[in-house]
N, C-alpha and C. Protein backbone atom coordinates (compact mmCIF):
# COMPACT_ATOMS: atom_id res chain seq x y z
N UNK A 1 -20.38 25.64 -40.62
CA UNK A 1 -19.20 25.73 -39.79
C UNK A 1 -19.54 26.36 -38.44
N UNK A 2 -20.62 27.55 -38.32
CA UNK A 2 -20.74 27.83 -37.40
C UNK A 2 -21.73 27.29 -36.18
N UNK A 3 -22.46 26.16 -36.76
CA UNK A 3 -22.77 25.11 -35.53
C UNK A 3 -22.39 24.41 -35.36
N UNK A 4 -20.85 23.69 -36.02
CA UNK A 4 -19.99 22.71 -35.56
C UNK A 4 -19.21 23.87 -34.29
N UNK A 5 -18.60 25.26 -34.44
CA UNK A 5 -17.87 25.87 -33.41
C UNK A 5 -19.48 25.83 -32.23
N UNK A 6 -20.53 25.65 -32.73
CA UNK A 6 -21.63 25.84 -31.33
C UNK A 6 -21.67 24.76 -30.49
N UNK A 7 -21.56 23.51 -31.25
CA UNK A 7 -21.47 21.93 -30.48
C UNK A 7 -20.39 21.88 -29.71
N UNK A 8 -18.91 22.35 -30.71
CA UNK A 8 -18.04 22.09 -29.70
C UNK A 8 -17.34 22.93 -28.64
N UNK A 9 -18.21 24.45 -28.69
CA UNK A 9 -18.10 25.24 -27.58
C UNK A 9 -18.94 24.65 -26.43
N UNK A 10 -20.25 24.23 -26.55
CA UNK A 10 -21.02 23.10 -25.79
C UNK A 10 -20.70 22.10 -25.04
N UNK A 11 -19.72 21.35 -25.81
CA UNK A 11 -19.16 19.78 -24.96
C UNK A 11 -17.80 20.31 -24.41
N UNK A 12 -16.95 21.60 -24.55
CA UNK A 12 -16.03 21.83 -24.10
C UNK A 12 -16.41 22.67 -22.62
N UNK A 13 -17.61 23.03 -22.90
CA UNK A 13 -18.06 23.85 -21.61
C UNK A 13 -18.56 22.37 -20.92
N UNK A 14 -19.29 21.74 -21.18
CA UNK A 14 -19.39 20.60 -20.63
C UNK A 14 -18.58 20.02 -19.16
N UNK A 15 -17.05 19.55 -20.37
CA UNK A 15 -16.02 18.93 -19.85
C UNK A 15 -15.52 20.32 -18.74
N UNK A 16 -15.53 21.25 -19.46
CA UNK A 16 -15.07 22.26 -18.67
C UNK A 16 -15.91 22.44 -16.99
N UNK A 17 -17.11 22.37 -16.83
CA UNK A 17 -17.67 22.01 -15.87
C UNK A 17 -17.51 20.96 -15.00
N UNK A 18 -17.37 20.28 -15.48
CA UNK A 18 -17.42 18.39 -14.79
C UNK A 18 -15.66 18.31 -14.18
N UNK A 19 -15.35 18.93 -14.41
CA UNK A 19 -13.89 19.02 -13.83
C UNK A 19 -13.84 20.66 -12.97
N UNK A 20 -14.95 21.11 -12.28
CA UNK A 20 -14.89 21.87 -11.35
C UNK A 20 -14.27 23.25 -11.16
N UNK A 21 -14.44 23.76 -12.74
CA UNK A 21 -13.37 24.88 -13.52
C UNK A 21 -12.30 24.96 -13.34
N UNK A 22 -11.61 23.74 -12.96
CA UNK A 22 -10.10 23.54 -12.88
C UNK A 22 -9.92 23.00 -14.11
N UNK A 23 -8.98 23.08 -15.31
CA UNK A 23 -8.85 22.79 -16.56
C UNK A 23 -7.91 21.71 -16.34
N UNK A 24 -6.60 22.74 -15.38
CA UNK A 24 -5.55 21.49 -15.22
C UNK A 24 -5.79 20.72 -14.55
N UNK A 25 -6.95 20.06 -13.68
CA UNK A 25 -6.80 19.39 -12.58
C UNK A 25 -7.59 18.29 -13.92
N UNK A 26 -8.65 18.54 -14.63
CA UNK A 26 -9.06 17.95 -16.11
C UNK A 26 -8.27 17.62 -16.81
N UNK A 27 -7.14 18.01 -16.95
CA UNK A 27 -6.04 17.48 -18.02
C UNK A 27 -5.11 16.41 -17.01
N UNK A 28 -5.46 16.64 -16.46
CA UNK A 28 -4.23 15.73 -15.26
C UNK A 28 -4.81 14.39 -15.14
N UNK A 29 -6.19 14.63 -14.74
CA UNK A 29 -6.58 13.23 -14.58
C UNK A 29 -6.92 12.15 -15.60
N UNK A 30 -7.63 12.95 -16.65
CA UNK A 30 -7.59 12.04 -17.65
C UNK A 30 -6.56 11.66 -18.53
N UNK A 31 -5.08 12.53 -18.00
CA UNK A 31 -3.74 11.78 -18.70
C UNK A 31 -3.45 10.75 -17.63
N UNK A 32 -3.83 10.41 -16.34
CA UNK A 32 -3.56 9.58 -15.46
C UNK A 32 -4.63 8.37 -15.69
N UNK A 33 -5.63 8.63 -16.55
CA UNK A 33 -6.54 7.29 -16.56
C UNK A 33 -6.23 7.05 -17.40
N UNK A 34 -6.11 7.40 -18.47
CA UNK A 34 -5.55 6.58 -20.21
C UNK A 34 -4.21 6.18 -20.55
N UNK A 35 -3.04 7.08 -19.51
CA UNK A 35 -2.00 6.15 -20.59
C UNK A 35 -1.19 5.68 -19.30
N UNK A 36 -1.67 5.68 -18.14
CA UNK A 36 -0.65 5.18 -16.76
C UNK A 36 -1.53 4.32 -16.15
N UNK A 37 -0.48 2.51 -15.67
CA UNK A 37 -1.22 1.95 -15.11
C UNK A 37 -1.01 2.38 -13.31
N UNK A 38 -1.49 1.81 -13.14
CA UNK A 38 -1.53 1.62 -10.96
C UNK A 38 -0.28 0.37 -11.21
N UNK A 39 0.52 0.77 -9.94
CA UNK A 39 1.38 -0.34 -9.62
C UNK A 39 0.66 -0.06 -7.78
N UNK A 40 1.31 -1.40 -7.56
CA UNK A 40 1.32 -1.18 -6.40
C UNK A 40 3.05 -1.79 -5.57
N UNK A 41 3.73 -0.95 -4.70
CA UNK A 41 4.81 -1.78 -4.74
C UNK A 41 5.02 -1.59 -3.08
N UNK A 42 5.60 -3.10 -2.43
CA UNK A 42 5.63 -3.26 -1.13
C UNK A 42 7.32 -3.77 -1.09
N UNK A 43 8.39 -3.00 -0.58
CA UNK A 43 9.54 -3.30 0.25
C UNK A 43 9.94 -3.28 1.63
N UNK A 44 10.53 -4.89 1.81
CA UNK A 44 10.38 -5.10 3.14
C UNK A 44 12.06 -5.31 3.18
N UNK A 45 12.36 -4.96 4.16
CA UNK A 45 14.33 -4.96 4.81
C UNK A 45 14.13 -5.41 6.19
N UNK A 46 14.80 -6.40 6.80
CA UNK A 46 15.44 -6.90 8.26
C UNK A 46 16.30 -6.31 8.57
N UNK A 47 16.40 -5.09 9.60
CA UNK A 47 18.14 -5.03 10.22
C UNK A 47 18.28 -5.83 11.59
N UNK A 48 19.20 -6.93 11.48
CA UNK A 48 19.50 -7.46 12.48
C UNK A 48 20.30 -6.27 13.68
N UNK A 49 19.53 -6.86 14.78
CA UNK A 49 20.66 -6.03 16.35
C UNK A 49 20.30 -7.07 17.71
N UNK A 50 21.10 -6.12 18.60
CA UNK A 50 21.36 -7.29 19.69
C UNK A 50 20.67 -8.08 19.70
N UNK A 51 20.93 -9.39 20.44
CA UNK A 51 20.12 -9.77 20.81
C UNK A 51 19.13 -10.81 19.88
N UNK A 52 17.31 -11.15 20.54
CA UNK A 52 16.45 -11.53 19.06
C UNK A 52 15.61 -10.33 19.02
N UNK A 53 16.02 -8.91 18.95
CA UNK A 53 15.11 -8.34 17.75
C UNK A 53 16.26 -8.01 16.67
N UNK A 54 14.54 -7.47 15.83
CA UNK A 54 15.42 -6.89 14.83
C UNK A 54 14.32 -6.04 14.08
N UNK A 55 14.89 -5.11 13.28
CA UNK A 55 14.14 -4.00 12.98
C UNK A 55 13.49 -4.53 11.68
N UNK A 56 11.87 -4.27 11.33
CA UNK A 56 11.26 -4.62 10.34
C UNK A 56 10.95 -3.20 9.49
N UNK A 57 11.73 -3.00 8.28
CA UNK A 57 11.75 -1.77 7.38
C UNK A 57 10.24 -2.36 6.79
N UNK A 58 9.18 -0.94 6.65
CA UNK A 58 8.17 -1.72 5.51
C UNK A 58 7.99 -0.37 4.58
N UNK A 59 8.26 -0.34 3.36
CA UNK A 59 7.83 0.79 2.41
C UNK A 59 6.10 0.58 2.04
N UNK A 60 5.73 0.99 1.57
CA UNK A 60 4.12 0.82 0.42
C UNK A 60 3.93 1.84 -0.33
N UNK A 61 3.85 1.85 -1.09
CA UNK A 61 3.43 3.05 -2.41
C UNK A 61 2.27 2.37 -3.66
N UNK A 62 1.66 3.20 -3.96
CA UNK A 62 0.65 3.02 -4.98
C UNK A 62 1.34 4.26 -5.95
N UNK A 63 1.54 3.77 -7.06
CA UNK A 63 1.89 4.66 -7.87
C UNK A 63 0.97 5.01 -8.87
N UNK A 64 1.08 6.31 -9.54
CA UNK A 64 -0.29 7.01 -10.50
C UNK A 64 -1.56 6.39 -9.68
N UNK A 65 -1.71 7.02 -8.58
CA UNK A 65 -3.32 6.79 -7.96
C UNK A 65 -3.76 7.90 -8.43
N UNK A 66 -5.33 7.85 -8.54
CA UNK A 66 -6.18 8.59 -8.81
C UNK A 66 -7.43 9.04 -7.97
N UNK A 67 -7.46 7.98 -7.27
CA UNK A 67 -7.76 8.26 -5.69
C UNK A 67 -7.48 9.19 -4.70
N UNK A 68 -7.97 9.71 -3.50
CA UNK A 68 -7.60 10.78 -2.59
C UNK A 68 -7.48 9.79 -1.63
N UNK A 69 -8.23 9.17 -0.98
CA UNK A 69 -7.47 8.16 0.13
C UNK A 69 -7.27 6.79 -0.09
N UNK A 70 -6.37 6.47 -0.06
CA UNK A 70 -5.71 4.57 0.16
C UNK A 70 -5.20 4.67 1.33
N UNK A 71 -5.55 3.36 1.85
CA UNK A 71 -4.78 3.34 3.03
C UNK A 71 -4.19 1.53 2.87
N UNK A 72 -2.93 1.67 3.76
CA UNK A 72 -2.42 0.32 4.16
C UNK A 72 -2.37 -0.63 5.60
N UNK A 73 -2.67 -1.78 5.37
CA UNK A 73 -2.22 -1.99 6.73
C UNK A 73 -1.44 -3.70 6.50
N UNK A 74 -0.91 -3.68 7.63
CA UNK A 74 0.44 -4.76 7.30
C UNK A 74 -0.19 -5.35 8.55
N UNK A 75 0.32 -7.20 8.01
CA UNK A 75 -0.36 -7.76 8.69
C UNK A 75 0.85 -9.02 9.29
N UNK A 76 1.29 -9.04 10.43
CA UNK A 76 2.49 -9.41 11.22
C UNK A 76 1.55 -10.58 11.91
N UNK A 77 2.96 -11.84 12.00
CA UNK A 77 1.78 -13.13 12.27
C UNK A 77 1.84 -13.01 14.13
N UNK A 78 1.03 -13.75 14.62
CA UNK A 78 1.12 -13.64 16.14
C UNK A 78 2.28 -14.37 16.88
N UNK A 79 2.68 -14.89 16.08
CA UNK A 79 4.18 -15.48 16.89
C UNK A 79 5.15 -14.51 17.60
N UNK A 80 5.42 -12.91 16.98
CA UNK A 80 5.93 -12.12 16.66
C UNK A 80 5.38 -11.10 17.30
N UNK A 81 6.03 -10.25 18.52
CA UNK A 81 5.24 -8.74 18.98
C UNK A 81 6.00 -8.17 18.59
N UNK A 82 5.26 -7.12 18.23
CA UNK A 82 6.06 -5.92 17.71
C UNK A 82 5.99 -4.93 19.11
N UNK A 83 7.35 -4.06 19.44
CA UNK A 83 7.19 -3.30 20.82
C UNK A 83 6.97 -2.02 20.44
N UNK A 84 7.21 -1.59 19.44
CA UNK A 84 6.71 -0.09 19.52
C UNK A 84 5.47 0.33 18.53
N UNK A 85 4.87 -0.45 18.28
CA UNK A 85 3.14 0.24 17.92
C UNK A 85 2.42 -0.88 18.51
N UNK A 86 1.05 -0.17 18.55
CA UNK A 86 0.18 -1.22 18.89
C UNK A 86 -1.07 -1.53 17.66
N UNK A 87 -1.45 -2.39 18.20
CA UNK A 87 -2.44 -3.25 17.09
C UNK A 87 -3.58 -2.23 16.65
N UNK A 88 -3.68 -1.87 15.29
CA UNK A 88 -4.89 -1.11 14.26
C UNK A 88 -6.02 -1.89 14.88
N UNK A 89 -7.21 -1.83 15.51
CA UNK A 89 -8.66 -2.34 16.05
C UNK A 89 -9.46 -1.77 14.50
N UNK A 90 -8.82 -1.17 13.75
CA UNK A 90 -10.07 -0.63 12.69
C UNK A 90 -9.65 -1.57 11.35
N UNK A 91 -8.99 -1.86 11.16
CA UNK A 91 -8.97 -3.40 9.81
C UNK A 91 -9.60 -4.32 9.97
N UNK A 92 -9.35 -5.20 9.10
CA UNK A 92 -10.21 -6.17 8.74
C UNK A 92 -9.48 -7.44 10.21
N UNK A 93 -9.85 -8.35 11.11
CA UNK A 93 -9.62 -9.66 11.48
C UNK A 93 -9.15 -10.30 10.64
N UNK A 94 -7.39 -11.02 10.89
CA UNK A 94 -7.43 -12.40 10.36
C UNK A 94 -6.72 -13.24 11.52
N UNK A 95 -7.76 -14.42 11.53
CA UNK A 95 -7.06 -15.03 12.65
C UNK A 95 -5.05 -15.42 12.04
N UNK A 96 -4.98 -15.53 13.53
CA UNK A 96 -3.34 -15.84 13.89
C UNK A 96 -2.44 -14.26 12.90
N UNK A 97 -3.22 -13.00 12.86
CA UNK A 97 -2.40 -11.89 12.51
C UNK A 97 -2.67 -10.55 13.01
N UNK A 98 -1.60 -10.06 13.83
CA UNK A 98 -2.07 -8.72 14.36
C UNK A 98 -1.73 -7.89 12.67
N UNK A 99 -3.19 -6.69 13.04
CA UNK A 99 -2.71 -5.64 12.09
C UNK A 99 -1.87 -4.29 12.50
N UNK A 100 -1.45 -3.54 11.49
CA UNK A 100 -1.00 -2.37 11.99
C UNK A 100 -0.73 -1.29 10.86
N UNK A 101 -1.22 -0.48 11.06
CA UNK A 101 -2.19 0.43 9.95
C UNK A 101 -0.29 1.40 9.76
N UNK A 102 -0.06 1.66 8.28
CA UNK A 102 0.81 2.45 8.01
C UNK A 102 0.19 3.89 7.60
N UNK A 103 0.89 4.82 7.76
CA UNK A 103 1.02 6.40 7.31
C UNK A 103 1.42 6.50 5.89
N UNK A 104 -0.22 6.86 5.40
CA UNK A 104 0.08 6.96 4.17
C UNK A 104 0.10 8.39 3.53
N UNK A 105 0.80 9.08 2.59
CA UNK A 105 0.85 10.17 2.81
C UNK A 105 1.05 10.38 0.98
N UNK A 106 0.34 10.95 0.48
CA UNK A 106 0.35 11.73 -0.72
C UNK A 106 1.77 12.37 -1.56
N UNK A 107 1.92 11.97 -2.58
CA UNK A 107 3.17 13.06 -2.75
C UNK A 107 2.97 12.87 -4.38
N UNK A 108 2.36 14.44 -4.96
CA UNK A 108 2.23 14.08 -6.23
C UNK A 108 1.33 13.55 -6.83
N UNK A 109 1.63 11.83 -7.89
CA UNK A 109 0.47 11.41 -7.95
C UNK A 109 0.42 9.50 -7.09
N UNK A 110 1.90 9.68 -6.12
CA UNK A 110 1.74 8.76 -5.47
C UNK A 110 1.30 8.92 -4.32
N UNK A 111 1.54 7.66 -3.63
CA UNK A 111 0.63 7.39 -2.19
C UNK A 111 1.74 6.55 -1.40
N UNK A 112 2.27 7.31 -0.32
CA UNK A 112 3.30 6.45 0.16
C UNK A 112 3.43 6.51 1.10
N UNK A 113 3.97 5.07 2.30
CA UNK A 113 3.77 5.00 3.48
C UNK A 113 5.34 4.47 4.08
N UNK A 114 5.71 4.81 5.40
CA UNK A 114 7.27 3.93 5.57
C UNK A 114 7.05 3.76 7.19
N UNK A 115 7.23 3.02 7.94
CA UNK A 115 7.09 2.10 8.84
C UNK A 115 7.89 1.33 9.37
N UNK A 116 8.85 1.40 10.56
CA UNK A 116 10.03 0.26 11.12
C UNK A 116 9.21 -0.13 12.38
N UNK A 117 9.01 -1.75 12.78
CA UNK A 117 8.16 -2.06 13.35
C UNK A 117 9.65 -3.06 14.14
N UNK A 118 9.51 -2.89 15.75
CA UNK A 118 11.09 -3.51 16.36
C UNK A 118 9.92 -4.67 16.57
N UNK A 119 10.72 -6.17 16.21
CA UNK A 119 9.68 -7.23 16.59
C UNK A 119 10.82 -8.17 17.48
N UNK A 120 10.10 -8.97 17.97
CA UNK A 120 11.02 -10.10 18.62
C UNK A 120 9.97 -11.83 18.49
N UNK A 121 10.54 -12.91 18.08
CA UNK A 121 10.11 -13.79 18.76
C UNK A 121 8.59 -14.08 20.27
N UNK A 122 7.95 -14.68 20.07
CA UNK A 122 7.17 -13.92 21.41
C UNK A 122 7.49 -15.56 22.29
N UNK A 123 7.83 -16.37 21.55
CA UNK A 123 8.48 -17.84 22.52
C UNK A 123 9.83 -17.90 22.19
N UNK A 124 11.12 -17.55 22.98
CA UNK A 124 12.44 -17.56 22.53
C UNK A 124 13.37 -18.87 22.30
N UNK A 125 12.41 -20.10 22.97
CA UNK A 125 13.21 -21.36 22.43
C UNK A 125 11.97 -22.20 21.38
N UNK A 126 11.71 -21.61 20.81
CA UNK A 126 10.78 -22.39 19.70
C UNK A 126 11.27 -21.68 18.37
N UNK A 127 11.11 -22.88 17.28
CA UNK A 127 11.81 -22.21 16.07
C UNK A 127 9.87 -22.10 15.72
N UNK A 128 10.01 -20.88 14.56
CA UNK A 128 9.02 -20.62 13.98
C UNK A 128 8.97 -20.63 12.60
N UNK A 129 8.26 -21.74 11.60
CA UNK A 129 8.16 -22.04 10.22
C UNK A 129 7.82 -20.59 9.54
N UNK A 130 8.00 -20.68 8.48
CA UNK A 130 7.94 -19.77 7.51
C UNK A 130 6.23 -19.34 7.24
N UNK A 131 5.94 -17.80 7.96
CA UNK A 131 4.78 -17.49 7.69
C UNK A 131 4.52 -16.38 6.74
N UNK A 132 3.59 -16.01 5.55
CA UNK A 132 3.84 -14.57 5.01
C UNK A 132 3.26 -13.12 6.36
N UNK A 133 3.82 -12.22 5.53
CA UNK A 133 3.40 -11.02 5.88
C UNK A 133 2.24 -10.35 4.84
N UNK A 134 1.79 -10.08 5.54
CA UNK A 134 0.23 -10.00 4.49
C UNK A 134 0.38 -8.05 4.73
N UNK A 135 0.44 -7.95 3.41
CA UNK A 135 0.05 -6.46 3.10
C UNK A 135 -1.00 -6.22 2.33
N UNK A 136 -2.09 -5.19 3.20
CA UNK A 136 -3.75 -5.00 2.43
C UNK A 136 -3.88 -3.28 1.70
N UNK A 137 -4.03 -3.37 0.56
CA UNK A 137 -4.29 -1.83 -0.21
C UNK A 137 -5.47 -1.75 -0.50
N UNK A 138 -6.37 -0.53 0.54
CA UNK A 138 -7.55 -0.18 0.55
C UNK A 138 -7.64 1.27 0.17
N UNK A 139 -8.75 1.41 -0.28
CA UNK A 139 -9.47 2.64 -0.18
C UNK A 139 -10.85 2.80 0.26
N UNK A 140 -11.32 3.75 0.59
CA UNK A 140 -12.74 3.86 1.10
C UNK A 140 -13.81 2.81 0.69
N UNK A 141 -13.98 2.66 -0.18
CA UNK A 141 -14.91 1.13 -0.90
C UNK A 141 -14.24 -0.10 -1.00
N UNK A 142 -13.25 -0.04 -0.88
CA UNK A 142 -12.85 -1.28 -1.66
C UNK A 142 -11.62 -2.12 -1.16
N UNK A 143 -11.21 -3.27 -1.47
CA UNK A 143 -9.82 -3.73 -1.61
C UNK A 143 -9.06 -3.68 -2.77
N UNK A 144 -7.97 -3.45 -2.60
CA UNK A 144 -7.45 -2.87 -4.56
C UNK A 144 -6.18 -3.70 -4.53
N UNK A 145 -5.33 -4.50 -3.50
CA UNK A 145 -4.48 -5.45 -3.80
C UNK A 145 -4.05 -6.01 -2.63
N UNK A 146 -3.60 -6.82 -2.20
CA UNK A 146 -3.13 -7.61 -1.38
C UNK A 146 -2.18 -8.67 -1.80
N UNK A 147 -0.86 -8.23 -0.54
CA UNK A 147 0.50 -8.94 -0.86
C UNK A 147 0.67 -9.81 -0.11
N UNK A 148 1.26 -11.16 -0.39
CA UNK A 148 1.90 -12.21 0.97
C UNK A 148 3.07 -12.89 0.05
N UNK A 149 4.01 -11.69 -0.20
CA UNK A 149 5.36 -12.04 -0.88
C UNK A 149 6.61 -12.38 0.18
N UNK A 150 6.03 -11.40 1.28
CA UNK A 150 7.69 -11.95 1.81
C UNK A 150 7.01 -12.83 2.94
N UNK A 151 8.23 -13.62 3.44
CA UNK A 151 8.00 -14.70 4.77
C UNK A 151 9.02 -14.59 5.63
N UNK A 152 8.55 -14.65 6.66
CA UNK A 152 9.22 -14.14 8.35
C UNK A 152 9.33 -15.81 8.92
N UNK A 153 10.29 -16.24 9.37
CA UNK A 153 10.73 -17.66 9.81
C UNK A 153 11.47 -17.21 10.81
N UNK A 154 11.83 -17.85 11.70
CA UNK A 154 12.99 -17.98 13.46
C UNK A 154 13.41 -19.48 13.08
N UNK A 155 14.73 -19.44 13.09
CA UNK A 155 15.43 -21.12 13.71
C UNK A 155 16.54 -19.98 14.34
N UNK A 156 16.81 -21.38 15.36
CA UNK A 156 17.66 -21.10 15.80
C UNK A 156 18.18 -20.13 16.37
N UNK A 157 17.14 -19.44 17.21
CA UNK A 157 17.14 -17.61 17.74
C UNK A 157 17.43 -16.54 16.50
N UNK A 158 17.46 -17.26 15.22
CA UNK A 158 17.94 -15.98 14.10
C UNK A 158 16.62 -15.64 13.25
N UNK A 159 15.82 -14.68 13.48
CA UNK A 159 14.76 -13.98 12.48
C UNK A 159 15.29 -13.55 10.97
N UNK A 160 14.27 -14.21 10.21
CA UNK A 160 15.05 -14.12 8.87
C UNK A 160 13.62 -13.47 7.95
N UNK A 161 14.10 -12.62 6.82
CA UNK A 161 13.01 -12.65 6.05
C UNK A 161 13.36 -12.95 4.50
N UNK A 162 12.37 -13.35 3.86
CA UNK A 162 12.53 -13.76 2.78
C UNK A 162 11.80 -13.28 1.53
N UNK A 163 12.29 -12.79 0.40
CA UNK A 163 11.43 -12.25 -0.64
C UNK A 163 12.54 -11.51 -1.72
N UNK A 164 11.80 -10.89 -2.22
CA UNK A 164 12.16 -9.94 -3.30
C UNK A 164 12.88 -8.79 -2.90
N UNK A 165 13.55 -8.03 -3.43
CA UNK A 165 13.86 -6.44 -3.31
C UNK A 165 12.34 -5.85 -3.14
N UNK A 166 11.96 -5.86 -4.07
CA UNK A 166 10.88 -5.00 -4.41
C UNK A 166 9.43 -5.76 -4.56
N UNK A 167 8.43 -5.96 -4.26
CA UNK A 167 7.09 -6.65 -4.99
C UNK A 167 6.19 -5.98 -5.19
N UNK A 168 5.51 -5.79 -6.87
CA UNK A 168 5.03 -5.15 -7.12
C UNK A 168 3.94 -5.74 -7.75
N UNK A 169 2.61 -5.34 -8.27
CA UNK A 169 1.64 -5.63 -9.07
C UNK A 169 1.05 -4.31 -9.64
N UNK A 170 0.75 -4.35 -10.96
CA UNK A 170 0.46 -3.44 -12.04
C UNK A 170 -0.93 -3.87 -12.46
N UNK A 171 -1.89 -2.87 -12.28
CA UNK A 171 -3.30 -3.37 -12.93
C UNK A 171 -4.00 -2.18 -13.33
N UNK A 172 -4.09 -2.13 -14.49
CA UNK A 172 -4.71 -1.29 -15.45
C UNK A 172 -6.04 0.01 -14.89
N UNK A 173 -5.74 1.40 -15.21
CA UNK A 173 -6.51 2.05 -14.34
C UNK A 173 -7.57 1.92 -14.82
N UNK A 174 -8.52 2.40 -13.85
CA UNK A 174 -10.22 2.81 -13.99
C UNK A 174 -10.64 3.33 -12.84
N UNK A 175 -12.23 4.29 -13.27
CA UNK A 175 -12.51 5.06 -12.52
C UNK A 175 -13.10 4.02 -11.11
N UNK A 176 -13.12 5.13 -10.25
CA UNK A 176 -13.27 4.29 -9.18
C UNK A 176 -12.42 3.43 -8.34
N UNK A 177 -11.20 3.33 -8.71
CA UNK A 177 -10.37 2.75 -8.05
C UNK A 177 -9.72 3.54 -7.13
């Protein structure tokens, strides 16, 4: 009995190490890798006002991250200027899409960003077909999801968007993500 209490004073000092003598910060994470998946969820809202703009609401959240930095960036097609930010130079290029990097900000064990981008038409007598809005979820290594749920269209001087309440994707945790 008393070299089973020696082994498992051993692997508990172990674990106890490898988690940086923080116990709870050890209990936290490995209840966040085994029984919670990652969602990732992107809400987009139009408020129509004068005129052809109109205000583009964008939420982003990663929920149960385990990660310290994710970042987002939303990807608006070129038909479309947006007047009050200017274009992210540090994302990825896609032709025919300006980017524009959201504030992502920690709370807990989510990751959440909110963003109203005033856009207008950038040709005011041309209707514009239905393009997505491309939303990219990164972290330091990697790409971890990418959205093109909702679609931004113009007829008829009226900016419209189209999609879901909410769009989300759920994918099973692991380290490194």
């Amino acid at each position: 009995m008393r070299k089973f209490w020696r082994v498992f004073g051993w692997v508990f000092l172990g674990i106890f190490l490898q988690f940086k003598f923080n116990a709870l910060y050890g209990i936290v994470f490995l209840e966040n890798l085994n029984f919670h998946d990652r969602a990732y969820w992107v809400k987009m809202d139009m408020i129509p006002t004068e005129e052809n703009l109109r205000i583009l609401k964008v939420k982003t959240t990663v929920h149960h991250s385990l990660g310290s930095d994710y970042f987002a960036n939303v990807y608006i097609p070129d038909h479309y200027k947006v007047l009050n930010e200017t274009p992210y130079a540090g994302a990825e290029v896609l032709p025919g899409y300006q980017s524009y990097k959201m504030n992502m900000k920690r709370k807990y064990r989510d990751v959440l960003g909110e963003k109203h981008f005033i856009i207008a038409p950038q040709k005011l007598d041309e209707d514009i077909s239905s393009k997505p809005i491309k939303v990219h979820f990164e972290n330091l290594e990697q790409r971890l999801h990418s959205d093109e749920t909702y679609l931004i269209s113009t007829t008829k001087h009226k900016t419209r968007l189209e999609g879901p309440e909410v769009a989300e994707a759920i994918y099973p945790q692991k380290l490194g993500m």
